[in-house]
Protein backbone atom coordinates (compact mmCIF):
# COMPACT_ATOMS: atom_id res chain seq x y z
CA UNK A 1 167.76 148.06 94.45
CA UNK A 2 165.14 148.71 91.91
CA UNK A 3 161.94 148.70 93.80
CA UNK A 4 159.84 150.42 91.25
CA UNK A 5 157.25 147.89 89.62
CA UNK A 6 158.11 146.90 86.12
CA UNK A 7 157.31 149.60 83.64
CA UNK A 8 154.25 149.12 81.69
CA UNK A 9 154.79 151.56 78.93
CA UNK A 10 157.45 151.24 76.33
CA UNK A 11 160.43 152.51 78.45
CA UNK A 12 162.87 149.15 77.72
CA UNK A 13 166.25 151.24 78.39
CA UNK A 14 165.23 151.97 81.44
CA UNK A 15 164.45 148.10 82.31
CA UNK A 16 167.66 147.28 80.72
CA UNK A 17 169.39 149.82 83.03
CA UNK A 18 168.05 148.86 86.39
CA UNK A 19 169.52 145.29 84.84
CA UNK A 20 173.15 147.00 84.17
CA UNK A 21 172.37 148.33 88.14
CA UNK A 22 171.81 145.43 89.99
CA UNK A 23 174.74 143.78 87.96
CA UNK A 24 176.89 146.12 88.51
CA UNK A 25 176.46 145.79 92.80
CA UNK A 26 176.85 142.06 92.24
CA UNK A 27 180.20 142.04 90.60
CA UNK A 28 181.10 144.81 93.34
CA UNK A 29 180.15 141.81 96.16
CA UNK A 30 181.95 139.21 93.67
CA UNK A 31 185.55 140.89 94.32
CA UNK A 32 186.24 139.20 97.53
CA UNK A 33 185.23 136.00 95.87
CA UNK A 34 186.55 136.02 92.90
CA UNK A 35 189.78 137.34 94.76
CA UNK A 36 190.66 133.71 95.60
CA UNK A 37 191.04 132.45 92.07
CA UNK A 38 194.55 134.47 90.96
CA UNK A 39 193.03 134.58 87.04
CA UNK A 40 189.68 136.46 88.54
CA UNK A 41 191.67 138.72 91.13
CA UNK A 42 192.68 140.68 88.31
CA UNK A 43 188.78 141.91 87.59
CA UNK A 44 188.77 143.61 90.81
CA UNK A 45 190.70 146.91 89.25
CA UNK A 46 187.17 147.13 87.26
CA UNK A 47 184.39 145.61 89.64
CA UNK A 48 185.35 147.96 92.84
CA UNK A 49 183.56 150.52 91.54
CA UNK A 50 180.80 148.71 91.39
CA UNK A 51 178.59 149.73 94.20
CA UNK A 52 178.10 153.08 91.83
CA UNK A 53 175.45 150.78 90.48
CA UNK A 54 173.38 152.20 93.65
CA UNK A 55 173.77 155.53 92.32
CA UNK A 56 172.19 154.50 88.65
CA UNK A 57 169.41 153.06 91.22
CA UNK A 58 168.50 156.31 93.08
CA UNK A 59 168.69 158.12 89.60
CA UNK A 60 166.04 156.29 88.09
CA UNK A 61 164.09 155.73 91.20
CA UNK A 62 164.00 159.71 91.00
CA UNK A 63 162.66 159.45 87.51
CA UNK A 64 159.98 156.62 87.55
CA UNK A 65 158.45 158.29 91.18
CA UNK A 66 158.14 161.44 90.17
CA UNK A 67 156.22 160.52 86.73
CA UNK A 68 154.12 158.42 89.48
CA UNK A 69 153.51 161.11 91.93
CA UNK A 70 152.51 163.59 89.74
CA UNK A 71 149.87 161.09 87.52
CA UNK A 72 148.42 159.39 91.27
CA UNK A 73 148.74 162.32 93.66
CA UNK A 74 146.02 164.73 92.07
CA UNK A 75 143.96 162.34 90.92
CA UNK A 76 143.99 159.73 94.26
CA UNK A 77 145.59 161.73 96.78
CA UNK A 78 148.81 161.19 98.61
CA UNK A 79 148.15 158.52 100.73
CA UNK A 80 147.35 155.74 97.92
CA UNK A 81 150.37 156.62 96.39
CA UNK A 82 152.71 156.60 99.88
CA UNK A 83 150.74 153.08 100.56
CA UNK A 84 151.74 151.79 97.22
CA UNK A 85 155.13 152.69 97.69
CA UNK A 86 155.41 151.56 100.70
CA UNK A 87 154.27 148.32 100.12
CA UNK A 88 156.28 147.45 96.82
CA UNK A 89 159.49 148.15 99.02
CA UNK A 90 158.13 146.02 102.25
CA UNK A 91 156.93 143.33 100.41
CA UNK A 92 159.60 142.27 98.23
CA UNK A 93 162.22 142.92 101.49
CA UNK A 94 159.93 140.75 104.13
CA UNK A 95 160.71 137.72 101.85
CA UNK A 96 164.22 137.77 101.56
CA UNK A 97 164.65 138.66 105.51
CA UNK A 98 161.96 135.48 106.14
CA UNK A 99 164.06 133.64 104.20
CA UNK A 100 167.49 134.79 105.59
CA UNK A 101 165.98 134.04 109.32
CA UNK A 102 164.95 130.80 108.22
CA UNK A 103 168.36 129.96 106.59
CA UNK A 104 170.37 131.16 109.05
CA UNK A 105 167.91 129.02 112.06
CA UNK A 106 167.36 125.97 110.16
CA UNK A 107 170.36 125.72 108.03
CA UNK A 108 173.13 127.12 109.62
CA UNK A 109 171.67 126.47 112.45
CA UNK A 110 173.05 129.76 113.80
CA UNK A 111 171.61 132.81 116.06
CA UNK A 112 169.86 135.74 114.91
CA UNK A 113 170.43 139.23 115.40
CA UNK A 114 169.84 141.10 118.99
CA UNK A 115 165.96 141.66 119.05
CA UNK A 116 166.40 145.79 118.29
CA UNK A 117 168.34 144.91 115.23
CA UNK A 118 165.93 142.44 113.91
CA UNK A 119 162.85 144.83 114.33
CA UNK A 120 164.98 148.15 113.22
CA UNK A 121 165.89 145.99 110.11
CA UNK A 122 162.66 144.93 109.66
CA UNK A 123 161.05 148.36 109.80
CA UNK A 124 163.40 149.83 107.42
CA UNK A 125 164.51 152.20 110.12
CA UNK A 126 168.66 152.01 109.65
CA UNK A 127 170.55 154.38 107.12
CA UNK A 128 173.43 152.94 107.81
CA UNK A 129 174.81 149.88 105.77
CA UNK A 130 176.72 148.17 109.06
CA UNK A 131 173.76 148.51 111.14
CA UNK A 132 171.22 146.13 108.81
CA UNK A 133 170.33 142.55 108.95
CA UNK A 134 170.17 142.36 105.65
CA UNK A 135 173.48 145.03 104.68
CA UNK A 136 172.07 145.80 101.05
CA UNK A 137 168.72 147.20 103.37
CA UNK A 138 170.56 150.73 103.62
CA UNK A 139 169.10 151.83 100.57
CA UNK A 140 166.00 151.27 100.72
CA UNK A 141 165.34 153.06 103.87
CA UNK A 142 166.71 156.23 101.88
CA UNK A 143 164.33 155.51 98.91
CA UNK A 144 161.19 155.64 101.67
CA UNK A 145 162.97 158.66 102.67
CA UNK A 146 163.10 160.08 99.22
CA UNK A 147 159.68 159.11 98.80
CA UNK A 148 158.43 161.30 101.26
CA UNK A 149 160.10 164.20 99.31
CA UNK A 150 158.40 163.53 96.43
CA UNK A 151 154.58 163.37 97.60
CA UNK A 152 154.98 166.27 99.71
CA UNK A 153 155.92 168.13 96.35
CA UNK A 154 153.51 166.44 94.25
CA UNK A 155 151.20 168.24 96.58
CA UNK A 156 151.58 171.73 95.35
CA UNK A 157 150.33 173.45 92.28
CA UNK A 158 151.81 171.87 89.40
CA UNK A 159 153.89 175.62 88.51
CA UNK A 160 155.96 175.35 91.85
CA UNK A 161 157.05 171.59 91.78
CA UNK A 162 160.14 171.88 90.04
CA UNK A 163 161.14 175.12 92.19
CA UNK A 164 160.56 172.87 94.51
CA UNK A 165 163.45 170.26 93.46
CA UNK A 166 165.59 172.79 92.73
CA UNK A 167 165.51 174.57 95.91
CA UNK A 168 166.24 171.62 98.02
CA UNK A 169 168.65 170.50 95.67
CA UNK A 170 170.43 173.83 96.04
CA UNK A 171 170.00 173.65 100.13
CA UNK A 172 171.18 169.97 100.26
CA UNK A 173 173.91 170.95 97.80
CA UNK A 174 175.04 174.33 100.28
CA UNK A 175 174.34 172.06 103.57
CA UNK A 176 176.98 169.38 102.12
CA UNK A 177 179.36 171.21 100.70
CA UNK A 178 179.28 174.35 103.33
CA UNK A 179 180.37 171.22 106.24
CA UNK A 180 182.77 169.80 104.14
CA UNK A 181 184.46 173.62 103.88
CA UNK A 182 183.80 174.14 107.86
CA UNK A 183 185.06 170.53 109.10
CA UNK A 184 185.99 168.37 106.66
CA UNK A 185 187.67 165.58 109.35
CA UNK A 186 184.20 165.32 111.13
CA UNK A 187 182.62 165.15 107.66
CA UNK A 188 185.34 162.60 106.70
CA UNK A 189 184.81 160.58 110.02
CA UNK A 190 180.63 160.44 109.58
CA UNK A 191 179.97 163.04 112.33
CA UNK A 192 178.07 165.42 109.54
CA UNK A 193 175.24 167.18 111.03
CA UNK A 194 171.77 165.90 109.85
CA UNK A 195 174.34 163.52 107.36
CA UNK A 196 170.98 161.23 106.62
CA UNK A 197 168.02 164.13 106.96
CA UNK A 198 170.23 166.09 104.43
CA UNK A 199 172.22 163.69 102.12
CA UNK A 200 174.00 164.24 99.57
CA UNK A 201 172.52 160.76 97.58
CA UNK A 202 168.92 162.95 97.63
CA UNK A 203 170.39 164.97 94.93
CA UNK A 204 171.33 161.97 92.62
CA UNK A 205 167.51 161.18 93.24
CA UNK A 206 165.97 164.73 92.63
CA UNK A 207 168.02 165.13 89.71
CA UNK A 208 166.65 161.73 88.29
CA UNK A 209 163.08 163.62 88.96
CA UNK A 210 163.84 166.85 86.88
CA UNK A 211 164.90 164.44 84.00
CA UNK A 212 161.30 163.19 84.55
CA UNK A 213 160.13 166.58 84.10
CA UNK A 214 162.08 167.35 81.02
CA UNK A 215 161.14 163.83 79.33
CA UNK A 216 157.76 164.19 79.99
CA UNK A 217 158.16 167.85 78.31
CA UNK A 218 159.91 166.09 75.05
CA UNK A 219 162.80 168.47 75.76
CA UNK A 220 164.98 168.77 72.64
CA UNK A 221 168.20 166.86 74.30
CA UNK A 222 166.19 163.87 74.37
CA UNK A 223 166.06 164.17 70.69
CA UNK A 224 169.28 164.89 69.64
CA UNK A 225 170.78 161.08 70.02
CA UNK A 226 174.25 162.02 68.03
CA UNK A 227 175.37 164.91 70.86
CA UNK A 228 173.29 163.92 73.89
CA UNK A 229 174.79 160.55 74.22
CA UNK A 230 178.37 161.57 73.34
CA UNK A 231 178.47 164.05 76.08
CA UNK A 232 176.71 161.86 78.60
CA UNK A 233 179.11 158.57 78.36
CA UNK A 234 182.00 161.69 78.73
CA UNK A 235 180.49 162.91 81.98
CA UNK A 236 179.98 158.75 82.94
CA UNK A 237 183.50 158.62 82.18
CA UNK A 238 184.22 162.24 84.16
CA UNK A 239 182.29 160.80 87.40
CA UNK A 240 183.91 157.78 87.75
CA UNK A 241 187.10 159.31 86.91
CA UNK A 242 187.00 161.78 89.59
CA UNK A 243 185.44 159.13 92.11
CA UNK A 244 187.84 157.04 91.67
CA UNK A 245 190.64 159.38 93.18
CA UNK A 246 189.85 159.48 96.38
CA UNK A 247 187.95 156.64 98.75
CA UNK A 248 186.07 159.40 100.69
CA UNK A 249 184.18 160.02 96.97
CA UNK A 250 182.52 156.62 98.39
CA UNK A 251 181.58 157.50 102.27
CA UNK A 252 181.22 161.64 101.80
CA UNK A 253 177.85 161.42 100.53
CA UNK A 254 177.89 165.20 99.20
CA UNK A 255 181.41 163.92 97.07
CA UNK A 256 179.66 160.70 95.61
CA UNK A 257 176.60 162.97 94.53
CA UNK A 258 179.51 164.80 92.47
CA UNK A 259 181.09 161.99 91.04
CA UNK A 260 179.35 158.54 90.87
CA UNK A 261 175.87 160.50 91.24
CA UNK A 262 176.96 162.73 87.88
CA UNK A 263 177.63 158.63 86.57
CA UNK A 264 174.20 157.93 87.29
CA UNK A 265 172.51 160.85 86.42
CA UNK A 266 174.45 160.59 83.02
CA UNK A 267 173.62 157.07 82.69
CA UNK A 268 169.57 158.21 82.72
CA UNK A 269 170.00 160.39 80.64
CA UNK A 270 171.82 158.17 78.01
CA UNK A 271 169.08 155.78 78.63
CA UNK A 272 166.04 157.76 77.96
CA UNK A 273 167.81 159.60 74.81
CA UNK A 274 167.94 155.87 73.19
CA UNK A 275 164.23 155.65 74.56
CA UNK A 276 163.68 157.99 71.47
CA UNK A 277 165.55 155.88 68.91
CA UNK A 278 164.09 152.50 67.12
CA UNK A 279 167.09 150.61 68.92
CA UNK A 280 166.46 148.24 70.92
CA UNK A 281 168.62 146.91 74.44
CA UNK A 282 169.18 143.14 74.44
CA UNK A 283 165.99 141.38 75.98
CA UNK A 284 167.67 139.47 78.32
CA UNK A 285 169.08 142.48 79.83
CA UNK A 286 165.54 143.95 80.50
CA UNK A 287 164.49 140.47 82.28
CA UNK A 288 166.93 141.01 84.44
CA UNK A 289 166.00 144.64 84.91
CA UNK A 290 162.86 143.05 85.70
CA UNK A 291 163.77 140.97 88.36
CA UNK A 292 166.79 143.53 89.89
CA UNK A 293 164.91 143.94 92.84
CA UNK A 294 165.16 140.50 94.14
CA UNK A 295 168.80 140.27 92.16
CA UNK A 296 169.66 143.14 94.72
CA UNK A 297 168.54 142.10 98.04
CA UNK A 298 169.23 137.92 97.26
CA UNK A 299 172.95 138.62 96.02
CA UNK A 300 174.56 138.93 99.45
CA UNK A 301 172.99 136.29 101.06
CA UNK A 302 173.68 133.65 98.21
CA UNK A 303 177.21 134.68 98.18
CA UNK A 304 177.32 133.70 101.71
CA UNK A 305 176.03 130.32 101.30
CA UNK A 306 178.23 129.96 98.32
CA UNK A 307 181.24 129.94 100.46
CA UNK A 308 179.69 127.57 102.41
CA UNK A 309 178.71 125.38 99.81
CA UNK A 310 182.46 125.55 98.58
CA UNK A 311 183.71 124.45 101.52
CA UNK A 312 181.51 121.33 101.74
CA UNK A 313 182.10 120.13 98.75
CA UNK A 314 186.09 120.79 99.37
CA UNK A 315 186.78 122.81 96.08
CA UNK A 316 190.20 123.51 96.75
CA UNK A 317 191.94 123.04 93.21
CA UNK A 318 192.46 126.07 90.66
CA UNK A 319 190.32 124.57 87.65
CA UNK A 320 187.41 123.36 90.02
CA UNK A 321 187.67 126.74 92.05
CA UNK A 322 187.82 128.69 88.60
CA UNK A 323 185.09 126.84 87.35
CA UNK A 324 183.04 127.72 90.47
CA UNK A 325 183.00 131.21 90.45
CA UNK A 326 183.08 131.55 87.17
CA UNK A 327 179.42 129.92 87.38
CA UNK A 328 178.58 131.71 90.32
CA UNK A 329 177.21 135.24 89.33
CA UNK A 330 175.24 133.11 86.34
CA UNK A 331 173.68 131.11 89.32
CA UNK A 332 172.66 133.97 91.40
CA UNK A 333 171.36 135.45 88.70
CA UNK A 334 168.91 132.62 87.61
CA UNK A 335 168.24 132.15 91.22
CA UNK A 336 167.07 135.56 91.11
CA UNK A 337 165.14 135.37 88.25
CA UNK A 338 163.01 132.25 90.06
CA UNK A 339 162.35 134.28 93.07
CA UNK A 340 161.37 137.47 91.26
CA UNK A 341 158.85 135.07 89.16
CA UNK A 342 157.56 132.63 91.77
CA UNK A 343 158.04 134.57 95.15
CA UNK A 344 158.55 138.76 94.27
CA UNK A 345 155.62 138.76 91.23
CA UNK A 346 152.94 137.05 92.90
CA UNK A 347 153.03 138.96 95.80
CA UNK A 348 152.91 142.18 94.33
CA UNK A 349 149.95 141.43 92.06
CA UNK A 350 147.98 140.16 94.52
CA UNK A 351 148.72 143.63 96.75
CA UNK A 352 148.88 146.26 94.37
């Protein structure tokens, strides 16, 4: 879901994460898949708890807006800024929904969505993963959400910004948590009051802001590579550990800001510690960072068409079935790769 334009500077880690991201939410859609090949079923104990990958994403999208808001906002103003937002996320989504309607017309020469759910979709206007055309879509309406948060505090002075993040991460923290104490089956059941206006997943993206503010600041646990990065892969490990207890650690949004949030915001921080070092992550895994935007929003629709490729060609024996998906994630990736250079680049340099 990384719809943050390629960083210019010398921030690599951070490309190679949103790479490590996007992969991560494609294995998690791979598990059905690779479910019907017995040798591949056995992956799923590992790639279920892959949609976390989303959680890595609103971490750094926290991190790279922030630093944006606060070098565009008092120098352009907050509506260049919102527009520029705004139209990285639209116009690398149009595309893939153009394509989808086209596909799905043409192709599978099927029906589209009722008209409400094709303009809802469109607009970005559905939090809700079962409500989208495109189901991947839910996050980036929270992202234009979280967007908003960001250039209405990159609007006052620059002393009272980070109270800022902190207070509404302490009143989204005390919202979430004081409903889960008060009714915890209507929180389990979705029935949360303001559950989208007040969600949990806005801390895992404030947090990713204050690490901006403390990178930017050259605070000292940035440079101390030996503990920092110890201690974060622990608290990776701690996250997932405790998310992986319970299934409501995935739909409680307050409980996956505690676990798989704590993953992502630990992940960051790993990230920008080796930032500081003279390593280096492996270049392909930045070009795919580079391209995880389209990776994200094309991997569910070209797992779709790859069952119905597999059907027409009748692949029905082990080896040619293992063979298959085995290839398939490589394909989607490479697939994604094209569209990101041919389709997602050349669109956003001619807009922005």
């Amino acid at each position: 879901m990384s719809t943050d334009t390629p960083v210019k500077t010398d921030l690599h880690w951070i490309q190679a994460l949103r790479g490590i991201a996007a992969l991560m939410v494609l294995f998690f859609h791979m598990h059905p898949h690779w479910d019907l090949v017995p040798l591949l079923s056995y992956t799923g104990a590992l790639t279920r708890w892959g949609f976390s990958g989303v959680d890595i994403f609103f971490a750094l999208s926290g991190f790279v807006v922030y630093r944006s808001a606060q070098r565009s906002i008092p120098v352009r103003g907050i509506w260049p800024f919102v527009k520029k937002r705004l139209l990285r996320i639209y116009l690398g989504y149009w595309p893939v929904l153009l394509l989808i309607a086209l596909t799905t017309v043409f192709v599978y020469q099927g029906s589209l969505p009722p008209l409400r759910k094709m303009v809802f979709s469109t607009l970005l206007l559905y939090p809700n993963i079962w409500d989208n055309w495109l189901p991947p879509a839910w996050s980036l309406t929270m992202e234009i959400y979280f967007y908003m948060w960001i250039a209405l505090i990159a609007l006052l002075p620059q002393r009272h910004q980070i109270k800022a993040i902190v207070g509404l991460m302490v009143l989204i923290g005390a919202w979430g948590v004081g409903w889960l104490i008060a009714d915890k089956p209507g929180v389990f059941s979705g029935q949360q009051p303001l559950r989208y206006w007040l969600t949990g997943l806005g801390l895992e993206f404030l947090a990713g802001a204050l690490m901006a503010h403390v990178y930017e600041r050259k605070g000292a646990m940035f440079q101390s590579v030996g503990v920092t990065v110890p201690v974060s892969i622990l608290l990776m490990a701690a996250g997932v550990g405790i998310g992986m207890t319970s299934p409501y650690f995935d739909r409680v949004e307050i409980m996956r800001a505690a676990s798989f949030g704590v993953m992502g915001i630990s992940a960051l921080v790993v990230g920008l510690t080796l930032e500081r070092t003279r390593h280096k992550p492996p270049a392909w895994l930045v070009v795919v960072g580079n391209a995880s935007y389209s990776l994200y929003l094309l991997h569910t629709f070209l797992l779709d068409a790859s069952g119905k490729i597999r059907g027409y060609l009748g692949l029905t024996s082990h080896t040619a079935l293992l063979c298959f998906m085995l290839a398939l994630p490589v394909m989607i990736v490479l697939l994604s790769l094209l569209w990101y250079r041919w389709v997602e680049k050349p669109i956003m340099k001619a807009a922005l």
